[in-house]
C-alpha atoms as a PDB file:
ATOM      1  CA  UNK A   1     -32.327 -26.878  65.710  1.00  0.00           C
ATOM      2  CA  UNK A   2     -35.543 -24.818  65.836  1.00  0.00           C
ATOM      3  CA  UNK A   3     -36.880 -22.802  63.234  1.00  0.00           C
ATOM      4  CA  UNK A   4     -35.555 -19.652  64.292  1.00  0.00           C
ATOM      5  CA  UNK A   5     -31.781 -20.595  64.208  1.00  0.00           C
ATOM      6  CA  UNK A   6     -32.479 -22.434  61.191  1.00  0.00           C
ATOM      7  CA  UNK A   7     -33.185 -19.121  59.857  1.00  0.00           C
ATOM      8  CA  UNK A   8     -30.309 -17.416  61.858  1.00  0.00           C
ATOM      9  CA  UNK A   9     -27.673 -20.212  59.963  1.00  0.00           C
ATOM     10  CA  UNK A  10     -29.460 -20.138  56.545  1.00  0.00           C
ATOM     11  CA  UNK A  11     -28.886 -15.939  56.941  1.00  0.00           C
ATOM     12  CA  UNK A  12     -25.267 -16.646  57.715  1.00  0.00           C
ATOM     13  CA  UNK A  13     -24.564 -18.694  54.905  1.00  0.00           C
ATOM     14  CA  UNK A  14     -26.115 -16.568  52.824  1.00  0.00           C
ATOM     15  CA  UNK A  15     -23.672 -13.543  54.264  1.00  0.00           C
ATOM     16  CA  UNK A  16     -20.726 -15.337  54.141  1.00  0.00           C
ATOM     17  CA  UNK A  17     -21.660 -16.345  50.320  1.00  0.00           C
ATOM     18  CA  UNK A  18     -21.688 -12.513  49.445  1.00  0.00           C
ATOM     19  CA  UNK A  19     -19.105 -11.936  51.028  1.00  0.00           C
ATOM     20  CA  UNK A  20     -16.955 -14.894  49.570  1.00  0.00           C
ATOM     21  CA  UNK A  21     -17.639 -13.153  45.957  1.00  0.00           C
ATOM     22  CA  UNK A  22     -17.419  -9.848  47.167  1.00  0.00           C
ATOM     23  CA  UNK A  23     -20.851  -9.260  45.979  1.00  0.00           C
ATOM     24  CA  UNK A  24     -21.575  -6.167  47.703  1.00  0.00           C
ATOM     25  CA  UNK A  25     -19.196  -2.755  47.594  1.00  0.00           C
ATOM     26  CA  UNK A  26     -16.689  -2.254  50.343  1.00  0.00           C
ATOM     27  CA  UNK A  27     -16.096   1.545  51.232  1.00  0.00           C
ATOM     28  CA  UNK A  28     -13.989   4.174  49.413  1.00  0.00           C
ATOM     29  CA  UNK A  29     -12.489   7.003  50.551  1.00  0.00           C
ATOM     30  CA  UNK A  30     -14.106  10.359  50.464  1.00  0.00           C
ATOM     31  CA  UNK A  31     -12.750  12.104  47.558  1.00  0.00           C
ATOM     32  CA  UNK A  32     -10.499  14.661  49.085  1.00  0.00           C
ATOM     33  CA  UNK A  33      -8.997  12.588  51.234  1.00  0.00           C
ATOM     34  CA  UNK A  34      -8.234   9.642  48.379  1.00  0.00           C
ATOM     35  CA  UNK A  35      -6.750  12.937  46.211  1.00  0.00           C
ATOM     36  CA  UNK A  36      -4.612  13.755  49.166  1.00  0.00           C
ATOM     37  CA  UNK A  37      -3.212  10.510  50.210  1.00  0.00           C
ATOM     38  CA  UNK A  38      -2.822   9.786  46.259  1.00  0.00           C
ATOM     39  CA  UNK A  39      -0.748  13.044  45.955  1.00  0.00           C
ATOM     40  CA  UNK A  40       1.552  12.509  49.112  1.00  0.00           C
ATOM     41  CA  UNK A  41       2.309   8.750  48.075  1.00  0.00           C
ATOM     42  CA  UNK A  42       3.996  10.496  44.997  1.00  0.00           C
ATOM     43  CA  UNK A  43       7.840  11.735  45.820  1.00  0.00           C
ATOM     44  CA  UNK A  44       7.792  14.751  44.042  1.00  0.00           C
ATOM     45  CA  UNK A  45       5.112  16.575  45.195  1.00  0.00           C
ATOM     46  CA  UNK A  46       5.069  19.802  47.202  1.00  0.00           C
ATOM     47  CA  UNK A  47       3.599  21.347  49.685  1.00  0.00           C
ATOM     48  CA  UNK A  48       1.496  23.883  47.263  1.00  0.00           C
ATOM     49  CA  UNK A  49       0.625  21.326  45.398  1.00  0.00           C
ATOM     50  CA  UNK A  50      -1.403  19.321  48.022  1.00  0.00           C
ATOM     51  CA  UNK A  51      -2.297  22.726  49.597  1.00  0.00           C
ATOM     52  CA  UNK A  52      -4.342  23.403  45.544  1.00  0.00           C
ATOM     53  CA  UNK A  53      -6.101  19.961  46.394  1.00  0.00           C
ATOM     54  CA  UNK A  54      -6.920  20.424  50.116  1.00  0.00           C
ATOM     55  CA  UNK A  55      -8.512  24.476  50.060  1.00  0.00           C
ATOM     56  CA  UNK A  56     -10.726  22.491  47.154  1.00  0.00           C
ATOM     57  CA  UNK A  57     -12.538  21.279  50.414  1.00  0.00           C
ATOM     58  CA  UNK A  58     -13.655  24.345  52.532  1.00  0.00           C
ATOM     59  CA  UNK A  59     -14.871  22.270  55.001  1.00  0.00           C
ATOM     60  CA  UNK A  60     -11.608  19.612  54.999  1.00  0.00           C
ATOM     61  CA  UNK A  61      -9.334  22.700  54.992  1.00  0.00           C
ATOM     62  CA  UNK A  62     -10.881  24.800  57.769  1.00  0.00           C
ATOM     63  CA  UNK A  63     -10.498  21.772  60.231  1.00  0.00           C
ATOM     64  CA  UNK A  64      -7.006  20.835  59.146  1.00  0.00           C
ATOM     65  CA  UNK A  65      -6.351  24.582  60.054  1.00  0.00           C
ATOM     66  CA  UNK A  66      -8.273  23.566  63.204  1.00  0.00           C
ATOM     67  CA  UNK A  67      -5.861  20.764  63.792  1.00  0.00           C
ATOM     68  CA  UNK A  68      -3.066  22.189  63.299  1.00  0.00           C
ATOM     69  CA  UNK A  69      -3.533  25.154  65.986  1.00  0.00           C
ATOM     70  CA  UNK A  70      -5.229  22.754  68.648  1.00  0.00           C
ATOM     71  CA  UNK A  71      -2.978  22.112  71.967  1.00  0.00           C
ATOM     72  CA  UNK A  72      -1.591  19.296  70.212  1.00  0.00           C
ATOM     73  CA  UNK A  73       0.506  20.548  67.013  1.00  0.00           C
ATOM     74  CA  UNK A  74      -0.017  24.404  68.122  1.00  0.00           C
ATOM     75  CA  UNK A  75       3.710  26.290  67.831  1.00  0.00           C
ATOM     76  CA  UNK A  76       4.594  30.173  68.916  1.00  0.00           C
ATOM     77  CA  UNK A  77       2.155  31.763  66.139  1.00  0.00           C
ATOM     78  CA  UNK A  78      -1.808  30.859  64.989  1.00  0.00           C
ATOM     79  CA  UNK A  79      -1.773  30.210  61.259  1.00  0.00           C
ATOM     80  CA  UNK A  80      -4.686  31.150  59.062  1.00  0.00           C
ATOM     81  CA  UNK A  81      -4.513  29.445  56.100  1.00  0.00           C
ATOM     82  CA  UNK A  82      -3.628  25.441  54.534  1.00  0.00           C
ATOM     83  CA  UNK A  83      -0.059  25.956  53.086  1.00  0.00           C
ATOM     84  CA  UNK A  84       1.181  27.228  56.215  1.00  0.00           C
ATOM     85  CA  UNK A  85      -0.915  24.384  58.142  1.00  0.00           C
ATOM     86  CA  UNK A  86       0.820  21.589  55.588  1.00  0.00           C
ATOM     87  CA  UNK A  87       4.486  23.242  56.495  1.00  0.00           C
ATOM     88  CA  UNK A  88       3.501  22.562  60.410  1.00  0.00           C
ATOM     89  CA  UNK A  89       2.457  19.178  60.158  1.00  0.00           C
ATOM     90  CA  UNK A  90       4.340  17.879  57.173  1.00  0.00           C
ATOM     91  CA  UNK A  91       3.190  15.989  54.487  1.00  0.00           C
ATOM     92  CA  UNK A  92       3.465  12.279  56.066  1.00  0.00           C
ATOM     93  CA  UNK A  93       1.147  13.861  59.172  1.00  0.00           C
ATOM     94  CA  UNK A  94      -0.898  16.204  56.497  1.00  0.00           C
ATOM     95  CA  UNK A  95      -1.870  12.527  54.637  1.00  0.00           C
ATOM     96  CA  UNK A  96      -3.144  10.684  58.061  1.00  0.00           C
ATOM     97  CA  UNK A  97      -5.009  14.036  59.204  1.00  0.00           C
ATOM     98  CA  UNK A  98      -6.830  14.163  56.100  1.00  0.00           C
ATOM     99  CA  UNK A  99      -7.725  10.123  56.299  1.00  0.00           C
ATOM    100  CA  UNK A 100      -8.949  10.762  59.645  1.00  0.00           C
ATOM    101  CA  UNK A 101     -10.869  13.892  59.444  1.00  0.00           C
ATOM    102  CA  UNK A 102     -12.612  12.490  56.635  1.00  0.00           C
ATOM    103  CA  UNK A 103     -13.186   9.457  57.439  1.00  0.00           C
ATOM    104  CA  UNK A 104     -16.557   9.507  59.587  1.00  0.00           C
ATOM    105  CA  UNK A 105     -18.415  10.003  56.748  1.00  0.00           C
ATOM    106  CA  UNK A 106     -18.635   6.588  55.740  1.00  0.00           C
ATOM    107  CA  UNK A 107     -19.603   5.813  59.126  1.00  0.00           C
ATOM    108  CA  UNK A 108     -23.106   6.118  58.071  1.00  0.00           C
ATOM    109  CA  UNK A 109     -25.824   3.785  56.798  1.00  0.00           C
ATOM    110  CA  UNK A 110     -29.693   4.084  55.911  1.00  0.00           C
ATOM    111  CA  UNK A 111     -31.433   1.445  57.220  1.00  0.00           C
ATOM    112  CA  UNK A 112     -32.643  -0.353  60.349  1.00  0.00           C
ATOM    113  CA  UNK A 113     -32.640   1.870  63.467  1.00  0.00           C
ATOM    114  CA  UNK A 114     -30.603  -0.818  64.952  1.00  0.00           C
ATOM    115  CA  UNK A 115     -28.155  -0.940  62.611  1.00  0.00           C
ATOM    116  CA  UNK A 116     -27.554   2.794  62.390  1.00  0.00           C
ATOM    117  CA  UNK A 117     -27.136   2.787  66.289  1.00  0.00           C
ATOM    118  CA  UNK A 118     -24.353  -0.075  65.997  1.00  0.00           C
ATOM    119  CA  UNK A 119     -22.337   2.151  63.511  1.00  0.00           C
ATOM    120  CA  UNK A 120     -22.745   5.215  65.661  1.00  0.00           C
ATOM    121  CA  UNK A 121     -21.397   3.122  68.922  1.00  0.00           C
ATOM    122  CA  UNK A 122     -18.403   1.708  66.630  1.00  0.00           C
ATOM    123  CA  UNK A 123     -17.517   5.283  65.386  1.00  0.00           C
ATOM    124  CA  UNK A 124     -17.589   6.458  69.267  1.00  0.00           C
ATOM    125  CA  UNK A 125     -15.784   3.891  70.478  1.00  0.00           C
ATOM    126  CA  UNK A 126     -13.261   4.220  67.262  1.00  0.00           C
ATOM    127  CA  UNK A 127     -12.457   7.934  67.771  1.00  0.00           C
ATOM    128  CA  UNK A 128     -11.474   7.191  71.851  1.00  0.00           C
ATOM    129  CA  UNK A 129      -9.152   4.388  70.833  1.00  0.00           C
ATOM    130  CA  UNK A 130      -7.556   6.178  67.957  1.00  0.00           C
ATOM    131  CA  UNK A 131      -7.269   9.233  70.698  1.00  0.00           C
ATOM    132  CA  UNK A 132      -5.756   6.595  73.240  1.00  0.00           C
ATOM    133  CA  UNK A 133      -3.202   5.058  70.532  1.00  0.00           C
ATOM    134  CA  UNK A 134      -2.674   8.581  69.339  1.00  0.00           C
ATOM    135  CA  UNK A 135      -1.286   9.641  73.286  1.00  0.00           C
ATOM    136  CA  UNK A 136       0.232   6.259  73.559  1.00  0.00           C
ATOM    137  CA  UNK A 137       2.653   6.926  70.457  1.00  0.00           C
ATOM    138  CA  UNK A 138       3.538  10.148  72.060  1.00  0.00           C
ATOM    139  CA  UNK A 139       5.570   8.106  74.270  1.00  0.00           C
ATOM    140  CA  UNK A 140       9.390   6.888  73.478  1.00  0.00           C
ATOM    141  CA  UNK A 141       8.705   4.308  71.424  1.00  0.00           C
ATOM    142  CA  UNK A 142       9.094   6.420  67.923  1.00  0.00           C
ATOM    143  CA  UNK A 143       6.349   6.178  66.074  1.00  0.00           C
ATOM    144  CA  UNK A 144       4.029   8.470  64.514  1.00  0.00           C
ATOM    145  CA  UNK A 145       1.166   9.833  66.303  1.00  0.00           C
ATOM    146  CA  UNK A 146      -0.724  10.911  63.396  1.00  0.00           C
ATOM    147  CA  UNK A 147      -0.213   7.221  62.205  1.00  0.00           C
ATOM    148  CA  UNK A 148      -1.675   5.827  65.814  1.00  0.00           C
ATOM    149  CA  UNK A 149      -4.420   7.752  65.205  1.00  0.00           C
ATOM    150  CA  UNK A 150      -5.062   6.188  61.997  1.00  0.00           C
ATOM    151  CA  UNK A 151      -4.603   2.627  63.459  1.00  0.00           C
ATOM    152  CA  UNK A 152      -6.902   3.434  66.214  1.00  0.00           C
ATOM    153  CA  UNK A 153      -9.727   4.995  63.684  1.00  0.00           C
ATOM    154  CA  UNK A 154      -9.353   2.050  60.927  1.00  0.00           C
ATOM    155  CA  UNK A 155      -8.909  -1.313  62.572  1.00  0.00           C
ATOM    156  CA  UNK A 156     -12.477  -2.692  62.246  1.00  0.00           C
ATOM    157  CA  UNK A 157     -13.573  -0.550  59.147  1.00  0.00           C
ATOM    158  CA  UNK A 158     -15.075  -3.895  58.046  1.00  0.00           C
ATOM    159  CA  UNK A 159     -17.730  -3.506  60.146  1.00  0.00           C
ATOM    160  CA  UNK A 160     -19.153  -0.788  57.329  1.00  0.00           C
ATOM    161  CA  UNK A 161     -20.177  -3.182  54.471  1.00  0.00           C
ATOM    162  CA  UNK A 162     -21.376  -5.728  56.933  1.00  0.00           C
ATOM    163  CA  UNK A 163     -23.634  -3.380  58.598  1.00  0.00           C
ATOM    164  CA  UNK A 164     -25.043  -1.969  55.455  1.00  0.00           C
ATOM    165  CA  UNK A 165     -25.331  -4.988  54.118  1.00  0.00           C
ATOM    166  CA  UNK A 166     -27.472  -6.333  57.269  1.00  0.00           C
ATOM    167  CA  UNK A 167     -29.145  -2.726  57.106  1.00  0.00           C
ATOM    168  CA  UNK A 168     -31.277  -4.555  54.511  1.00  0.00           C
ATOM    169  CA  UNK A 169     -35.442  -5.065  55.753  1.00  0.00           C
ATOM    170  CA  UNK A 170     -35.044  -9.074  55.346  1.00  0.00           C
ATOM    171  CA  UNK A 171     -32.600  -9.055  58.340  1.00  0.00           C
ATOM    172  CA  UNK A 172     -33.903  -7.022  61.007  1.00  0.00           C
ATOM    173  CA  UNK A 173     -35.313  -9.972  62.823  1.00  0.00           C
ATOM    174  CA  UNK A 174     -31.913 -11.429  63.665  1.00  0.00           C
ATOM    175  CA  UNK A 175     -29.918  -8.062  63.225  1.00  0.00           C
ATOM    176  CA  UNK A 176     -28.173  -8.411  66.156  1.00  0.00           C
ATOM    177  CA  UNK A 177     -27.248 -12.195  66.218  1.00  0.00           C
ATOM    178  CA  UNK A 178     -26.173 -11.939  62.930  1.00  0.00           C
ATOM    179  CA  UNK A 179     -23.909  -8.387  63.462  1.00  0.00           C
ATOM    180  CA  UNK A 180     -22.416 -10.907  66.851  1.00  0.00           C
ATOM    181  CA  UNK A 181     -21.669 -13.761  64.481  1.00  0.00           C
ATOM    182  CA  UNK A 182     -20.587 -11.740  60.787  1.00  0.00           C
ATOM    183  CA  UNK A 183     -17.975  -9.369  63.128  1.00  0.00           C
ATOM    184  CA  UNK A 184     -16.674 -12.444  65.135  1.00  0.00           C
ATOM    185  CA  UNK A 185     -16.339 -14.433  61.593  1.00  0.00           C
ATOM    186  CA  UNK A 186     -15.836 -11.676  58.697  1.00  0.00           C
ATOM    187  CA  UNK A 187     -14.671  -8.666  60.072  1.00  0.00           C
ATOM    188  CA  UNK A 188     -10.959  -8.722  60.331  1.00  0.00           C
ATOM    189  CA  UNK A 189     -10.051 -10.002  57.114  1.00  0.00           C
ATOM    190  CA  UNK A 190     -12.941  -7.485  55.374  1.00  0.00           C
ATOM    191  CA  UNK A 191     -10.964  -4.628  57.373  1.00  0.00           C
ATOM    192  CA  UNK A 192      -7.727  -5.488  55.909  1.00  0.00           C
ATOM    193  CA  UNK A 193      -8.707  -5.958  52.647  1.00  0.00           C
ATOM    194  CA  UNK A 194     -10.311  -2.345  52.665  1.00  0.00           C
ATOM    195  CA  UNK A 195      -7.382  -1.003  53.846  1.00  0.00           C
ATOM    196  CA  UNK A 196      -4.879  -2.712  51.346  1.00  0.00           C
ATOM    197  CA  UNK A 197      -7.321  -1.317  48.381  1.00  0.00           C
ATOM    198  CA  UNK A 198      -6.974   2.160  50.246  1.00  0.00           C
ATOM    199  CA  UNK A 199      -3.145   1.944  50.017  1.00  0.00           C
ATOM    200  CA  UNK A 200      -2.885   2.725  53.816  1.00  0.00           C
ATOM    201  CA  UNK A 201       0.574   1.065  53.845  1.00  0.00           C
ATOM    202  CA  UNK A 202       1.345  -2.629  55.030  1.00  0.00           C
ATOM    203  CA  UNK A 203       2.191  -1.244  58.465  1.00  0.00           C
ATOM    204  CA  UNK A 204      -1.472  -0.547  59.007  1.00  0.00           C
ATOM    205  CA  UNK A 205      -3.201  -3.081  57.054  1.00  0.00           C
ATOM    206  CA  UNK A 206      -2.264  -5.596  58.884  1.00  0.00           C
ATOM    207  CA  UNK A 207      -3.392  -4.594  62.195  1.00  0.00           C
ATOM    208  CA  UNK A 208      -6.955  -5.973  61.652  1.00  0.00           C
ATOM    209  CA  UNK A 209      -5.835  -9.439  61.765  1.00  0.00           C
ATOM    210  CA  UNK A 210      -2.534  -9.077  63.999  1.00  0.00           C
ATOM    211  CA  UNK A 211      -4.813  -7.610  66.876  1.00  0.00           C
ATOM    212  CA  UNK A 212      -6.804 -10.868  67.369  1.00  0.00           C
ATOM    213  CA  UNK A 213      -3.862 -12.737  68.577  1.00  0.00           C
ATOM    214  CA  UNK A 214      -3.956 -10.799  71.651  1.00  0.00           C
ATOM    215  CA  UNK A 215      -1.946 -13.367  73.838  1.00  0.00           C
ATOM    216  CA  UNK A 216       0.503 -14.031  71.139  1.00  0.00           C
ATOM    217  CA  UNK A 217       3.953 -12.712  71.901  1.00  0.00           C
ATOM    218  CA  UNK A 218       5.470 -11.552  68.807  1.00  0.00           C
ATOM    219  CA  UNK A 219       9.291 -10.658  67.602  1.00  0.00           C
ATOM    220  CA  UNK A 220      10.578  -6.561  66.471  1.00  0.00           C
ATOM    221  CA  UNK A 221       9.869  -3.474  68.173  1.00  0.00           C
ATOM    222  CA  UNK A 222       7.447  -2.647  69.271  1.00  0.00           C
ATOM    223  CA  UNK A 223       4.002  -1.497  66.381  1.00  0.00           C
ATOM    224  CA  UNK A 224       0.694   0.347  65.724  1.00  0.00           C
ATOM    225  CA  UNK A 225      -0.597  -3.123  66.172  1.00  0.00           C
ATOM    226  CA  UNK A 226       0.252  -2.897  70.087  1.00  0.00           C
ATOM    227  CA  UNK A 227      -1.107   0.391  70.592  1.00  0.00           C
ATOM    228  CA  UNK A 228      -4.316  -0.470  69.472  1.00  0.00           C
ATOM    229  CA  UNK A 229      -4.804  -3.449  71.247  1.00  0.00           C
ATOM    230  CA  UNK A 230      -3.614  -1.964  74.454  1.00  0.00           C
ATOM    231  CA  UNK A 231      -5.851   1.287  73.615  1.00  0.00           C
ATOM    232  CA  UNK A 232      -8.769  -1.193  72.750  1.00  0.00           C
ATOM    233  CA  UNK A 233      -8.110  -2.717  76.203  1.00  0.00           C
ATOM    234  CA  UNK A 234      -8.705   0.835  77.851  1.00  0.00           C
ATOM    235  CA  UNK A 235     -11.798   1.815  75.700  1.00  0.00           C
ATOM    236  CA  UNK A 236     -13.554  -1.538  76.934  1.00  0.00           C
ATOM    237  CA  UNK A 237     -12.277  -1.345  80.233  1.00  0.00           C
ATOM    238  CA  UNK A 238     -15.622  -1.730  82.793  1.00  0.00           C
ATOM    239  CA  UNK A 239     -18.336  -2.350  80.173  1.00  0.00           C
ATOM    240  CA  UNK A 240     -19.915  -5.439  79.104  1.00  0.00           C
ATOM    241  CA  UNK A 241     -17.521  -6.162  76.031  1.00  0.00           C
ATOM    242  CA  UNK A 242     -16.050  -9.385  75.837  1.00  0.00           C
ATOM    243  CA  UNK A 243     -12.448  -7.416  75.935  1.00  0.00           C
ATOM    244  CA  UNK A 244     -13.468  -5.984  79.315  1.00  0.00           C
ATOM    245  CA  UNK A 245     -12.488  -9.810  80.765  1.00  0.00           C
ATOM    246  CA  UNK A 246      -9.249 -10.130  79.557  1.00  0.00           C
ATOM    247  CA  UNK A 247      -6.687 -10.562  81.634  1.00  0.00           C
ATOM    248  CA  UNK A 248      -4.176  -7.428  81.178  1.00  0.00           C
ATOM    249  CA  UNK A 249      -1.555  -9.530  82.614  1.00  0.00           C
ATOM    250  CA  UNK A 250      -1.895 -12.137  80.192  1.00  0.00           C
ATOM    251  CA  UNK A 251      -1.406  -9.281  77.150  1.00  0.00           C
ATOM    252  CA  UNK A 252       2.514  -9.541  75.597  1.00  0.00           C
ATOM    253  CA  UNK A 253       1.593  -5.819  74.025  1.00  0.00           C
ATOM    254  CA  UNK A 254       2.299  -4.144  77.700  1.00  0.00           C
ATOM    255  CA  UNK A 255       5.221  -5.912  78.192  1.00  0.00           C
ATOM    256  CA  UNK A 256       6.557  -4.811  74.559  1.00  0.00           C
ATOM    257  CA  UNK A 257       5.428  -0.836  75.614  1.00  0.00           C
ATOM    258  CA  UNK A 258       7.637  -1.546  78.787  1.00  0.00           C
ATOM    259  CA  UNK A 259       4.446  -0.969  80.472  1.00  0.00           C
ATOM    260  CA  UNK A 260       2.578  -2.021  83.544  1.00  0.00           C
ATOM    261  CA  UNK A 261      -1.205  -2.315  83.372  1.00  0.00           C
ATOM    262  CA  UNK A 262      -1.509   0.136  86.410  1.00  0.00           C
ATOM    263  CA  UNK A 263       1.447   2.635  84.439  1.00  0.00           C
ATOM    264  CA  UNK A 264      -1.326   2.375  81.346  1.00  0.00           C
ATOM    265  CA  UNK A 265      -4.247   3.527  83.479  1.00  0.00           C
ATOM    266  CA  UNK A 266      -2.210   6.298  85.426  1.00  0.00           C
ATOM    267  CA  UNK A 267      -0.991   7.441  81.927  1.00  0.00           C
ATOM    268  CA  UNK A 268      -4.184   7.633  80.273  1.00  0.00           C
ATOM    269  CA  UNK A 269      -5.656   9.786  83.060  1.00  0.00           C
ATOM    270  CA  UNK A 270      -3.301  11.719  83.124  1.00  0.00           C
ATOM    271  CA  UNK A 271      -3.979  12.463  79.651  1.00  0.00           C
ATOM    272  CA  UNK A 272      -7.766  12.382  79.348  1.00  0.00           C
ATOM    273  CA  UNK A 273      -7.804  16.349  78.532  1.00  0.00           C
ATOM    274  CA  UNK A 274      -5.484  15.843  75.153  1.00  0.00           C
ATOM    275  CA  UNK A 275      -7.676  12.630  74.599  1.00  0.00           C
ATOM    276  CA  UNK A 276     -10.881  14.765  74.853  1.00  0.00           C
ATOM    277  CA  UNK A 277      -9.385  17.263  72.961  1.00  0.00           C
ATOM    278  CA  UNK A 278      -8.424  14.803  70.086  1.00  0.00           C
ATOM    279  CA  UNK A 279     -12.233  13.580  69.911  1.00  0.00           C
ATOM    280  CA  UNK A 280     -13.669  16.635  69.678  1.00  0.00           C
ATOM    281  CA  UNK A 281     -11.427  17.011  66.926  1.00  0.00           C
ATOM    282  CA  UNK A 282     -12.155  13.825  64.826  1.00  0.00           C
ATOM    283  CA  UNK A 283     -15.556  15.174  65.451  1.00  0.00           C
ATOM    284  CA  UNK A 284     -15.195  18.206  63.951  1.00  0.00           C
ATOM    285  CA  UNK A 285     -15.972  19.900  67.160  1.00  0.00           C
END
């Protein structure tokens, strides 16, 4: 071993010590959005009452109004104002809005340019599968677009306290082998543990782990964990990520989503303006 993976392996062990006794802070939600999601979980809460706790954030409120009059959710009338948004969407769909719209702030480190560059790639690459998963659930398999879009946003959230933890000066030598290595090694279980401590729901905390096992066939219906690996498959499809050689054919998730790789890609096109349209959206465009 020469000198320089010596130092690449001593760098890993040291990582994988932190994060063994979780010495570094793993990300929270914004505020609004952990008030929100806190106020929902409760079963006798109302509509005004989350609609006191959302017009607390101008800037949360005016693009859940945004939302909820885009092609997507729009009915017969515009609406103007957060109560009337929250009795459009309902509460379960208010809660994952508010996760989602907020959620790109933490998507954002000081540090090494390169670093900083990797976020900004995951976050892109984030919003178009949560956009993907978010059409995909719009399908007849019953479940909860709002929820997709959630599933699609949040499945590698782990990446966050890795990267800011390899933002740090000492690393930038080996930033890149050691992002490779600590998101092959780390990430998935560092995703669902974020996600458990943000009371997502099981449903969606386990998707970090349950989408490595992409060959695996697996027993129920059909979950938020197939959509995003399917959606995942799409994002990557023709670059030069590792999930751009997988075999579609080879991938138990179509075959649960009674689909056919070639129905996926028709499907998606077909829906590329509400896609656009949905990542405009998480980006506050």
């Amino acid at each position: 071993m020469d000198s320089q993976d010596a130092q690449l392996a001593e760098l890993l062990q040291e990582l994988e010590k932190q994060i063994a006794k979780k010495d570094f802070s793993l990300p929270a939600l914004p505020d609004s959005a952990q008030r929100v999601s806190h106020a929902i979980n409760d079963s006798n809460v109302n509509n005004d009452q989350v609609a006191r706790i959302i017009t607390t954030d101008p800037v949360l409120s005016g693009r859940l109004i945004q939302v909820a009059n885009s092609a997507i959710f729009q009915g017969l009338n515009r609406i103007d104002d957060v109560k009337r948004a929250i009795s459009r969407l309902g509460l379960t769909c208010v809660r994952n809005l508010v996760v989602s719209l907020s959620v790109n702030q933490i998507f954002n480190v000081k540090g090494q340019p390169f670093v900083k560059n990797q976020l900004e790639k995951i976050w892109q690459n984030n919003m178009k599968i949560a956009a993907v998963c978010e059409v995909l659930a719009r399908g007849h398999w019953q479940l909860e677009p709002s929820q997709a879009l959630i599933a699609g946003l949040l499945h590698n959230i782990g990446t966050i306290p890795i990267l800011n933890f390899l933002a740090q000066e000492k690393y930038a030598a080996h930033a890149e082998e050691l992002i490779k290595h600590a998101f092959l090694k780390f990430e998935p279980e560092l995703s669902q543990s974020i996600l458990e401590n943000w009371n997502i729901g099981e449903e969606i905390s386990s998707i970090p782990i349950t989408i490595q096992k992409l060959n695996a066939e697996m027993s129920g219906p059909i979950n938020y964990a197939d959509l995003v690996q399917v959606a995942r498959l799409h994002t990557f499809r023709g670059t030069s990520h590792p999930l751009a050689k997988v075999s579609w054919a080879n991938v138990p998730a179509f075959k649960r989503m009674d689909l056919t790789p070639e129905a996926s890609i028709e499907a998606i096109r077909l829906a590329k303006k509400e896609i656009d349209d949905t990542i405009r959206l998480l980006n506050g465009k």
